[in-house]
N, C-alpha and C. Protein backbone atom coordinates (compact mmCIF):
# COMPACT_ATOMS: atom_id res chain seq x y z
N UNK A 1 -6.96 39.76 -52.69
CA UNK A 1 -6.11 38.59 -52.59
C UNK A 1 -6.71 37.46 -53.40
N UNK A 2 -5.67 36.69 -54.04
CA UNK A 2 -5.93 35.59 -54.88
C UNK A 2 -5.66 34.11 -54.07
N UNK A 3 -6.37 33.16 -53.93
CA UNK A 3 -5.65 31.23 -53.78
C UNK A 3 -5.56 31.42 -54.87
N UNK A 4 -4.42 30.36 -55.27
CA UNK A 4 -4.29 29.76 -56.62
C UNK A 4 -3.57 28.48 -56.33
N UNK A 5 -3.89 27.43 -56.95
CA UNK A 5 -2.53 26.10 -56.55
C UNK A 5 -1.38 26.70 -57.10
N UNK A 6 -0.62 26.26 -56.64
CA UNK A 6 0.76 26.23 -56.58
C UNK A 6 1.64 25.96 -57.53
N UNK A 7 2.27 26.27 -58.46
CA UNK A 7 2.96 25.65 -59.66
C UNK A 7 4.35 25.86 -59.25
N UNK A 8 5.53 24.98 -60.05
CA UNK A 8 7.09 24.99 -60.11
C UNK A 8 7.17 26.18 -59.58
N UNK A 9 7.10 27.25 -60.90
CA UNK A 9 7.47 28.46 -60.66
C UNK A 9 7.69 29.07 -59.39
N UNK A 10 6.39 28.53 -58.26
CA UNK A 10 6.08 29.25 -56.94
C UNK A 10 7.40 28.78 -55.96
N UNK A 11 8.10 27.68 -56.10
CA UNK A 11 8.89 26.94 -55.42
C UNK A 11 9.80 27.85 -54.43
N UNK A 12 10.84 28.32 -55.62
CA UNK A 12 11.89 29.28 -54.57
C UNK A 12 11.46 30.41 -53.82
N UNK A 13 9.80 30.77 -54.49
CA UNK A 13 8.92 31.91 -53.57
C UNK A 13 8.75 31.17 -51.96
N UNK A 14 8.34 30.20 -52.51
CA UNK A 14 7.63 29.64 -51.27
C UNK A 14 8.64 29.13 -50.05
N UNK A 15 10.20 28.70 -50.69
CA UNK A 15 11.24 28.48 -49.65
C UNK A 15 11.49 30.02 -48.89
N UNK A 16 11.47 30.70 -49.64
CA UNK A 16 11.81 32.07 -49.28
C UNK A 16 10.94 32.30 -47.55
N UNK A 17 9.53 32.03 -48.07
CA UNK A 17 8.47 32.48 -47.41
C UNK A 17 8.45 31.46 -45.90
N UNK A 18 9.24 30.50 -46.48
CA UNK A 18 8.83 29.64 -45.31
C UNK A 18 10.18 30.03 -44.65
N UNK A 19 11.13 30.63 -45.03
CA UNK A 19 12.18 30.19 -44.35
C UNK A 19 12.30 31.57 -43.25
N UNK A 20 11.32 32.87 -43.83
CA UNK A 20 11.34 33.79 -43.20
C UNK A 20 10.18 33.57 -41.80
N UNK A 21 9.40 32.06 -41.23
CA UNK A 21 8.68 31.80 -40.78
C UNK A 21 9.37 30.89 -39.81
N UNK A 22 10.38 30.87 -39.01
CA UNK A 22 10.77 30.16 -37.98
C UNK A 22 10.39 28.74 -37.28
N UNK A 23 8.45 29.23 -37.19
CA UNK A 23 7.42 27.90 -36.67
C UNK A 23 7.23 26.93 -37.84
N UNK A 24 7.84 27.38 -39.00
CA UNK A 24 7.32 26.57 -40.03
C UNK A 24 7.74 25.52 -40.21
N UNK A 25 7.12 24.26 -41.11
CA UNK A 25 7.92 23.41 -41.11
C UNK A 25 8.62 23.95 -42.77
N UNK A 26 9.87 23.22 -42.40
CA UNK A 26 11.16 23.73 -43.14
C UNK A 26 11.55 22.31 -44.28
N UNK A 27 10.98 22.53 -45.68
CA UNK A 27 11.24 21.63 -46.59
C UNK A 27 12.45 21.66 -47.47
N UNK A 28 12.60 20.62 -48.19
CA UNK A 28 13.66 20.87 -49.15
C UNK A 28 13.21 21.25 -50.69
N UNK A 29 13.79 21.59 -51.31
CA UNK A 29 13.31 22.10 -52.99
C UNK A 29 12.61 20.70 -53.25
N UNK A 30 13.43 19.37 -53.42
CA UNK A 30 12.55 18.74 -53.92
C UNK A 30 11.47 18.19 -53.19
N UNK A 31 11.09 18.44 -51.92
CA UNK A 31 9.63 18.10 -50.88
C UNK A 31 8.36 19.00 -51.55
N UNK A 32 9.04 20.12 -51.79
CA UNK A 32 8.41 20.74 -52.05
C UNK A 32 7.52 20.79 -53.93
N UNK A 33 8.74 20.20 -54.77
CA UNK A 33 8.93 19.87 -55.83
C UNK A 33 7.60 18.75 -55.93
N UNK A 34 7.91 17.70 -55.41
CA UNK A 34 6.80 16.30 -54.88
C UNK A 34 5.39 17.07 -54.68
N UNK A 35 5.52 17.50 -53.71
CA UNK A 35 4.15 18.10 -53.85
C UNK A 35 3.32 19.23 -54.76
N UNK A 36 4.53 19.64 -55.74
CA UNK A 36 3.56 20.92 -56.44
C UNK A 36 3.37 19.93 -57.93
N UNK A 37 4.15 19.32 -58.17
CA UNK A 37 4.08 18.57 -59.37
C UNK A 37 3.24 17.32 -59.16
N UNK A 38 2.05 17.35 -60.12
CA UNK A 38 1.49 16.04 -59.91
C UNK A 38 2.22 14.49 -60.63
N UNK A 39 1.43 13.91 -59.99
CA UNK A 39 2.52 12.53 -60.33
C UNK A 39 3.50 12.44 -60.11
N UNK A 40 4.02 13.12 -59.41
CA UNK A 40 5.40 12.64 -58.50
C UNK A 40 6.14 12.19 -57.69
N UNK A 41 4.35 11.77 -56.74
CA UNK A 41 4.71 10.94 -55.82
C UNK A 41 3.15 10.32 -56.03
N UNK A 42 2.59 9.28 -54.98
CA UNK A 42 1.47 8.69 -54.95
C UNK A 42 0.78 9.34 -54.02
N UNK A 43 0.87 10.58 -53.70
CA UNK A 43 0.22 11.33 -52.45
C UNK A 43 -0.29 12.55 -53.34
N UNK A 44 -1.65 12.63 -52.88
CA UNK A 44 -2.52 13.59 -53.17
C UNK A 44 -2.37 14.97 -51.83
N UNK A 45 -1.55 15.57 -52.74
CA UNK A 45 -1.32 17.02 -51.81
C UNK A 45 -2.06 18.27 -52.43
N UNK A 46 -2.75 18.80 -51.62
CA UNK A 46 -2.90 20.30 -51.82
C UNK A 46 -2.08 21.25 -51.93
N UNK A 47 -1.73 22.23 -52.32
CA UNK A 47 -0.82 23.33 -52.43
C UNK A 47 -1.37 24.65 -52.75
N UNK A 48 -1.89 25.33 -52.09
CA UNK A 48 -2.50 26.23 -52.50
C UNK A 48 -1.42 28.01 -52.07
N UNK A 49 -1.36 28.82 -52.82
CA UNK A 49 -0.98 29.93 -52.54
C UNK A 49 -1.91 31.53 -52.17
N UNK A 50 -1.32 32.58 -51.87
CA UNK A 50 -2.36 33.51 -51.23
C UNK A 50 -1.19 34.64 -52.00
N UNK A 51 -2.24 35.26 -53.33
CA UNK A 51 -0.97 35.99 -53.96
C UNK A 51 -1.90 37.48 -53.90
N UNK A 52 -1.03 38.66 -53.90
CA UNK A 52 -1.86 40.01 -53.95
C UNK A 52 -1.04 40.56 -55.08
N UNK A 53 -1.93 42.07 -55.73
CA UNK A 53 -1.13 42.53 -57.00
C UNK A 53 0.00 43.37 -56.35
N UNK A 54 1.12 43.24 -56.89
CA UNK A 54 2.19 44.04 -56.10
C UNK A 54 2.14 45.31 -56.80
N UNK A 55 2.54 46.20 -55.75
CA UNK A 55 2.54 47.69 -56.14
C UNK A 55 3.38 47.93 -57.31
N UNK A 56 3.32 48.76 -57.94
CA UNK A 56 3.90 49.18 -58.80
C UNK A 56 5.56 49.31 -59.08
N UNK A 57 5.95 49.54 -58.01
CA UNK A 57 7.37 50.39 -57.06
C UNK A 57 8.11 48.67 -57.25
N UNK A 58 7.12 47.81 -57.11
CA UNK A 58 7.67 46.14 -56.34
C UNK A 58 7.24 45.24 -57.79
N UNK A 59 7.16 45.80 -58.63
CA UNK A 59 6.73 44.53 -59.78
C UNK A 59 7.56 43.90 -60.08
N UNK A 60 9.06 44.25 -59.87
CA UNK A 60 9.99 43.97 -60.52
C UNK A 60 10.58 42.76 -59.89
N UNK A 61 10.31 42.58 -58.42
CA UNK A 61 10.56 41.57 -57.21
C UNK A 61 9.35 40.70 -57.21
N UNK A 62 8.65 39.71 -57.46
CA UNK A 62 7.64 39.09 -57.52
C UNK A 62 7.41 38.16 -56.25
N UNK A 63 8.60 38.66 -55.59
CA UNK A 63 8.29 37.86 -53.54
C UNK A 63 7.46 38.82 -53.05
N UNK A 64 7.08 40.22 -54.02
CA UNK A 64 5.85 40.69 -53.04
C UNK A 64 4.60 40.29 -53.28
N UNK A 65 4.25 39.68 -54.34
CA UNK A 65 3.21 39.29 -54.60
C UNK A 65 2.29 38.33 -53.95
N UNK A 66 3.78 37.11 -53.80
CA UNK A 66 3.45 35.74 -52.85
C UNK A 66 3.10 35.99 -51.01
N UNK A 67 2.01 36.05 -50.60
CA UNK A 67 1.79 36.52 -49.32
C UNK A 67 1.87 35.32 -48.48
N UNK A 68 1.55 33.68 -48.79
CA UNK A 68 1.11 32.77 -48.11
C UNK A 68 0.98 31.64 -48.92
N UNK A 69 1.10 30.57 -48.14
CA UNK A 69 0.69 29.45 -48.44
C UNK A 69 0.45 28.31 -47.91
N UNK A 70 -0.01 27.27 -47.82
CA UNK A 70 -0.17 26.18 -47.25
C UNK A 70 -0.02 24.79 -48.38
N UNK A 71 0.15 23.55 -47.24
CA UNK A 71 0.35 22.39 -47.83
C UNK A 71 -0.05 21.54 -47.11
N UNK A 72 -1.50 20.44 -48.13
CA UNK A 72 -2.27 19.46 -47.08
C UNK A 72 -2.05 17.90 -47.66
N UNK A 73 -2.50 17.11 -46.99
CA UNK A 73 -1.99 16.12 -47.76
C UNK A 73 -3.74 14.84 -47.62
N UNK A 74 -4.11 14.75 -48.93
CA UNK A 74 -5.24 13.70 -48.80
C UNK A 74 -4.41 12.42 -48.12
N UNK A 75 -5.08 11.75 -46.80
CA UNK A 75 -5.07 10.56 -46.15
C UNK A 75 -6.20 9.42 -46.15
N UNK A 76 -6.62 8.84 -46.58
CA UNK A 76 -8.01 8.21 -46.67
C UNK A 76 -8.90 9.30 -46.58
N UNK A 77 -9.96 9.36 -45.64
CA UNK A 77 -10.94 10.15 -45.51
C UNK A 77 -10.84 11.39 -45.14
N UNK A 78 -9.59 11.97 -44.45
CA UNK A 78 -8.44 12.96 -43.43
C UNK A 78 -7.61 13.52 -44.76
N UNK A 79 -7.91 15.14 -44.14
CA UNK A 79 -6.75 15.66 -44.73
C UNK A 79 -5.69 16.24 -43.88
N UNK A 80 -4.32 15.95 -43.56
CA UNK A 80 -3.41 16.52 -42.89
C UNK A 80 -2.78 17.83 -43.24
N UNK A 81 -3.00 19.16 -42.39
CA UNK A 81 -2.40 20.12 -42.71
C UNK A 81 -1.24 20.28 -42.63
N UNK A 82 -0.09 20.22 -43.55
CA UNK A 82 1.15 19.92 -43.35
C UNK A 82 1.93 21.43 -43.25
N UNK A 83 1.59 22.11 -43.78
CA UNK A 83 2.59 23.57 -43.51
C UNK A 83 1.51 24.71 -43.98
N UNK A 84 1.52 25.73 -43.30
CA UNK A 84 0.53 26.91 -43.51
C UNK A 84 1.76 28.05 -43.00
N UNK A 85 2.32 28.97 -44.15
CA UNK A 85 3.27 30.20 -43.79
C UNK A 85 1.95 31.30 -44.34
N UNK A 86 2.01 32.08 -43.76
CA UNK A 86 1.83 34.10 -44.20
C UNK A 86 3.12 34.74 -44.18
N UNK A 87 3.44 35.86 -45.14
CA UNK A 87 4.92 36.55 -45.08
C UNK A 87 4.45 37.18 -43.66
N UNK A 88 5.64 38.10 -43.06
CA UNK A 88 5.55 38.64 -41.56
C UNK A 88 4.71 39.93 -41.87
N UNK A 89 4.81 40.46 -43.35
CA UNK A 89 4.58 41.79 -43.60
C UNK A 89 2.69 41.39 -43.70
N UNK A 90 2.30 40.23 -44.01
CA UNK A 90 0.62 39.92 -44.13
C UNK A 90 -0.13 39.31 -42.90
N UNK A 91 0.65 38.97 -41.74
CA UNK A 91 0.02 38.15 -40.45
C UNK A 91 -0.50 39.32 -40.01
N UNK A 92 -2.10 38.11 -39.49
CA UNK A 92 -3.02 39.29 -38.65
C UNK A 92 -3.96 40.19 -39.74
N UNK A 93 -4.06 39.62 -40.76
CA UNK A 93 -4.73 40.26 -42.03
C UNK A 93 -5.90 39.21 -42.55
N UNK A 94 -6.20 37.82 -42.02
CA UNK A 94 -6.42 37.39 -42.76
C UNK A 94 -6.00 35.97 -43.61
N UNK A 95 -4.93 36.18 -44.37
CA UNK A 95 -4.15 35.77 -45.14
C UNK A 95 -4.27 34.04 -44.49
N UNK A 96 -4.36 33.92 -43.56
CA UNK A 96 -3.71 32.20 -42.73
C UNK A 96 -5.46 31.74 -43.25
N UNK A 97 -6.31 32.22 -42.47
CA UNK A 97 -7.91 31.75 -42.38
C UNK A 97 -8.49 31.68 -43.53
N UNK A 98 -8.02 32.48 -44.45
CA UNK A 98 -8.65 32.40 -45.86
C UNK A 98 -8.20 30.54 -46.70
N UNK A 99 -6.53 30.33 -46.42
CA UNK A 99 -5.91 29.37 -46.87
C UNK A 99 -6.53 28.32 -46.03
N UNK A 100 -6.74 27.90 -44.50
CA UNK A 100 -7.65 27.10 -44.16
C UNK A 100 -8.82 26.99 -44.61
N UNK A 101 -9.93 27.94 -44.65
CA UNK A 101 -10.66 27.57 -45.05
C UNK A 101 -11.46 27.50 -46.55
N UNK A 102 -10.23 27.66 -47.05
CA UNK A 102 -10.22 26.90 -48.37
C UNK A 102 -9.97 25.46 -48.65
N UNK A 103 -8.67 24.84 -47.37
CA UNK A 103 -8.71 23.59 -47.54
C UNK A 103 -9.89 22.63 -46.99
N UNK A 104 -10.78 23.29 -45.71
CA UNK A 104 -11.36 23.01 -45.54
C UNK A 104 -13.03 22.89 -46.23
N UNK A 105 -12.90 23.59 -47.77
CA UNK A 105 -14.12 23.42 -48.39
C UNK A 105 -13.47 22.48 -49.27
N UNK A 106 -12.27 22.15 -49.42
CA UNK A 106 -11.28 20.81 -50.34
C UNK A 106 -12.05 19.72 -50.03
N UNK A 107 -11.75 19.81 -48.37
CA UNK A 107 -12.24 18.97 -47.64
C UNK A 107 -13.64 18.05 -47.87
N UNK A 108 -14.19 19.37 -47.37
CA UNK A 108 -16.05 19.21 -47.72
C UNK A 108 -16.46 18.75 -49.58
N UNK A 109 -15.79 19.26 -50.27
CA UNK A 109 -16.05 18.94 -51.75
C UNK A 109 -15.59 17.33 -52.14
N UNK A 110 -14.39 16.67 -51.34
CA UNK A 110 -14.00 15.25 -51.51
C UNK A 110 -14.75 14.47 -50.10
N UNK A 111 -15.58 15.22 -49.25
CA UNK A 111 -16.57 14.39 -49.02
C UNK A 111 -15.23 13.24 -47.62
N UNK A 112 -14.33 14.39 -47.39
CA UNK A 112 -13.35 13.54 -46.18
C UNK A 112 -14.25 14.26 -44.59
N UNK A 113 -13.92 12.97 -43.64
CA UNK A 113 -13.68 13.14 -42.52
C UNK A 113 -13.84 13.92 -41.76
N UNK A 114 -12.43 15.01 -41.88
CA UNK A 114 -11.74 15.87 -41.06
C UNK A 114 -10.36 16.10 -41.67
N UNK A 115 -10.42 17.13 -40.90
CA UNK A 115 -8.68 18.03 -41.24
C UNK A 115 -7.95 17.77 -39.73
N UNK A 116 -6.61 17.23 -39.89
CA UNK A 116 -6.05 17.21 -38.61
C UNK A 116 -4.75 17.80 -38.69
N UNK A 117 -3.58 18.18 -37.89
CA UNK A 117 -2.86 19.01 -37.99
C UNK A 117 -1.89 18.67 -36.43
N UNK A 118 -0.93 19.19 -36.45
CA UNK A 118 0.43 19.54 -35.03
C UNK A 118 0.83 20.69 -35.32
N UNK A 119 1.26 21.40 -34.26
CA UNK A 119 1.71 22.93 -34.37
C UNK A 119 2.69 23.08 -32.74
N UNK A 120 3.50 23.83 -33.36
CA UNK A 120 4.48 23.70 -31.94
C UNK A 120 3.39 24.67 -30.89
N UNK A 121 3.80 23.69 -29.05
CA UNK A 121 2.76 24.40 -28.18
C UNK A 121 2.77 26.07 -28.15
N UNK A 122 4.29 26.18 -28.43
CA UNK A 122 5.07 27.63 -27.95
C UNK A 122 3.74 29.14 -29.17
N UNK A 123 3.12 27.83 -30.35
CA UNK A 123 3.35 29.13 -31.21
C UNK A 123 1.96 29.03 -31.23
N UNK A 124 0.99 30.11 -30.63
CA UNK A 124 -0.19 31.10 -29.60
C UNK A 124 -0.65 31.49 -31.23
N UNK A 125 -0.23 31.47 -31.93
CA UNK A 125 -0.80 33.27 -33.33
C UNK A 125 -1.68 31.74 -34.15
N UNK A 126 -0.94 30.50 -33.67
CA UNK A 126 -1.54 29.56 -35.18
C UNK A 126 -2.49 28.80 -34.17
N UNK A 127 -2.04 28.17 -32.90
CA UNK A 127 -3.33 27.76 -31.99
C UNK A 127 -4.80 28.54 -31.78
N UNK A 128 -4.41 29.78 -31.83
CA UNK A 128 -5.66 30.87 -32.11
C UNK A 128 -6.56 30.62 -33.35
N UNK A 129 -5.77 30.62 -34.19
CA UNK A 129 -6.19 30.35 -35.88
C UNK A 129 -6.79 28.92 -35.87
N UNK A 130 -6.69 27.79 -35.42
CA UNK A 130 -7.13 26.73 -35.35
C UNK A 130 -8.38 26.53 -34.65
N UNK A 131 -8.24 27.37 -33.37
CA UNK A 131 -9.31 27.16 -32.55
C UNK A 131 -10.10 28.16 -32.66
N UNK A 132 -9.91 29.26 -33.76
CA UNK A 132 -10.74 30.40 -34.31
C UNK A 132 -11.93 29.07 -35.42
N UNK A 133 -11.61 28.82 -35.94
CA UNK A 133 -11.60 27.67 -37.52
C UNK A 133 -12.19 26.47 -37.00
N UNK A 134 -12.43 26.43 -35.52
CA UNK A 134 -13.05 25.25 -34.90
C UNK A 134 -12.43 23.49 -35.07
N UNK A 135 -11.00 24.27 -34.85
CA UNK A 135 -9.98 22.73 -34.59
C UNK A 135 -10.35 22.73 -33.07
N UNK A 136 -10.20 21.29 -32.51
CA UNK A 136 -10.44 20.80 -31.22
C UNK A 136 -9.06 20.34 -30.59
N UNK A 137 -8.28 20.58 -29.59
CA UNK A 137 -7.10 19.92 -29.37
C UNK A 137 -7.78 18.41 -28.88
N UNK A 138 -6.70 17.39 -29.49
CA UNK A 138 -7.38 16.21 -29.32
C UNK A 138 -5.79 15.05 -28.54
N UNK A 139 -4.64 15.86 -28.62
CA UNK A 139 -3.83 15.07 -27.76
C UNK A 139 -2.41 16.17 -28.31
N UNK A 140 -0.81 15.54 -27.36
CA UNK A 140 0.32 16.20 -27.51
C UNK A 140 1.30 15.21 -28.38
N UNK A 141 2.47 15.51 -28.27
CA UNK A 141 3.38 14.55 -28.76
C UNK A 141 4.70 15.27 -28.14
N UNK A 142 5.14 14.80 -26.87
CA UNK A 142 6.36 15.48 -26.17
C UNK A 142 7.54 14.86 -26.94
N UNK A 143 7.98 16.51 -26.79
CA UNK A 143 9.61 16.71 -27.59
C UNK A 143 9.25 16.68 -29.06
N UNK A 144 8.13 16.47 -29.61
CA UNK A 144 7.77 16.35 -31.24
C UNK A 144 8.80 17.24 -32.06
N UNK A 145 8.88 18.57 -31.67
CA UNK A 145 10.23 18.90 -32.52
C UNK A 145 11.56 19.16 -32.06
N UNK A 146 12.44 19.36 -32.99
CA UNK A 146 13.77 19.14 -32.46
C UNK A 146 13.75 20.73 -32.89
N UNK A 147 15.09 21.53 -32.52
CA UNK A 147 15.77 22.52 -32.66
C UNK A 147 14.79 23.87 -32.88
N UNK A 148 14.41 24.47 -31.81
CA UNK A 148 14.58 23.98 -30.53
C UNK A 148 13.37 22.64 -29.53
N UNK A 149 13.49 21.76 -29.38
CA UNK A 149 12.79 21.30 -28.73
C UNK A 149 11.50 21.53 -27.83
N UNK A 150 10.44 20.64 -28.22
CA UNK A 150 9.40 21.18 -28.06
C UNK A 150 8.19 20.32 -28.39
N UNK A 151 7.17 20.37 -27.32
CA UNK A 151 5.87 19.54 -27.10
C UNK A 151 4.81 19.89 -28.92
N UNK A 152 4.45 18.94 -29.12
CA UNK A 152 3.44 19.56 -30.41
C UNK A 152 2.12 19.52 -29.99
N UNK A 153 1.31 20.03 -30.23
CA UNK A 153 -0.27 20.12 -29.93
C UNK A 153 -0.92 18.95 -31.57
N UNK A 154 -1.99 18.23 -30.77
CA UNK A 154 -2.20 17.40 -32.17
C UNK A 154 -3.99 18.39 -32.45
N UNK A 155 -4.36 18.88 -33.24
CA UNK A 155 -5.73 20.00 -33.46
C UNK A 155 -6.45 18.67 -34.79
N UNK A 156 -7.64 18.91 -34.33
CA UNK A 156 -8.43 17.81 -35.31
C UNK A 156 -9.62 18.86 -35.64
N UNK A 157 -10.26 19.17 -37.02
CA UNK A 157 -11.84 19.12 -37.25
C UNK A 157 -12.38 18.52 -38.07
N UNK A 158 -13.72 18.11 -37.39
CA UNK A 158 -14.66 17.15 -38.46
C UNK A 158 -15.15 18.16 -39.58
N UNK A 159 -15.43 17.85 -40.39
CA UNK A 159 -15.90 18.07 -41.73
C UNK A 159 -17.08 17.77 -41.75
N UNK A 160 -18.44 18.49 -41.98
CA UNK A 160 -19.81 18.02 -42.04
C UNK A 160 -20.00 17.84 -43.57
């Protein structure tokens, strides 16, 4: 498996990927656009992807390649983890912990804070992953999402 940042190209991969991810948060082309293109907004975002060589049989489809991705956003000293998908066919491999803790050596290399993050309470597979990765729950936010409605967990880690 490869990270690589994220370019245009990855865009309609990455709606794809997120949209097959239910817990995810759910962007629009151009949110997504903002963040893969620099200078397009005044926010320093991460974008990193989790790509594998696709089989032979699948070269021709290049959504097998794209396994994952995430999106963080520099805040002063804090980086906010804003969306972390794995396809359904790569969870439980890996694929999520590798993309954290890559942002988390982002982290350590710009010399921030901490990484902080919300994740719906309901979803157990990414609270695991956080508190595998040594996030701390540090407070809630009731009703935080809409459709379906639902408490958010707020997960913080310091950065040494």
């Amino acid at each position: 498996m490869n990270l690589r940042p994220a370019i245009a190209a990855d865009i309609p991969l990455l709606m794809d990927l997120e949209r097959a991810s239910p817990t995810a948060a759910h962007w629009t082309e151009q949110q997504y656009r903002q963040a893969v293109e620099p200078g397009r907004d005044h926010t320093t975002r991460l974008v990193l992807v989790a790509e594998v060589t696709p089989l032979a049989s699948a070269a021709r489809d290049s959504r097998f390649s794209l396994v994952g991705f995430l999106v963080a956003r520099h805040v002063g000293l804090e980086w906010e983890l804003e969306n972390i998908v794995v396809a359904p066919s790569a969870r439980r491999q890996g694929v999520g912990r590798q993309l954290l803790d890559a942002l988390l050596a982002v982290g350590r290399e710009k010399s921030s804070e901490s990484v902080f993050l919300e994740v719906r309470k309901s979803n157990e597979a990414a609270r695991k992953l956080y508190e595998n990765a040594g996030f701390q729950p540090t407070g809630r936010r009731k009703s935080y999402y809409v459709d379906p409605p639902e408490d958010a967990i707020l997960y913080r880690r310091k950065l040494p």
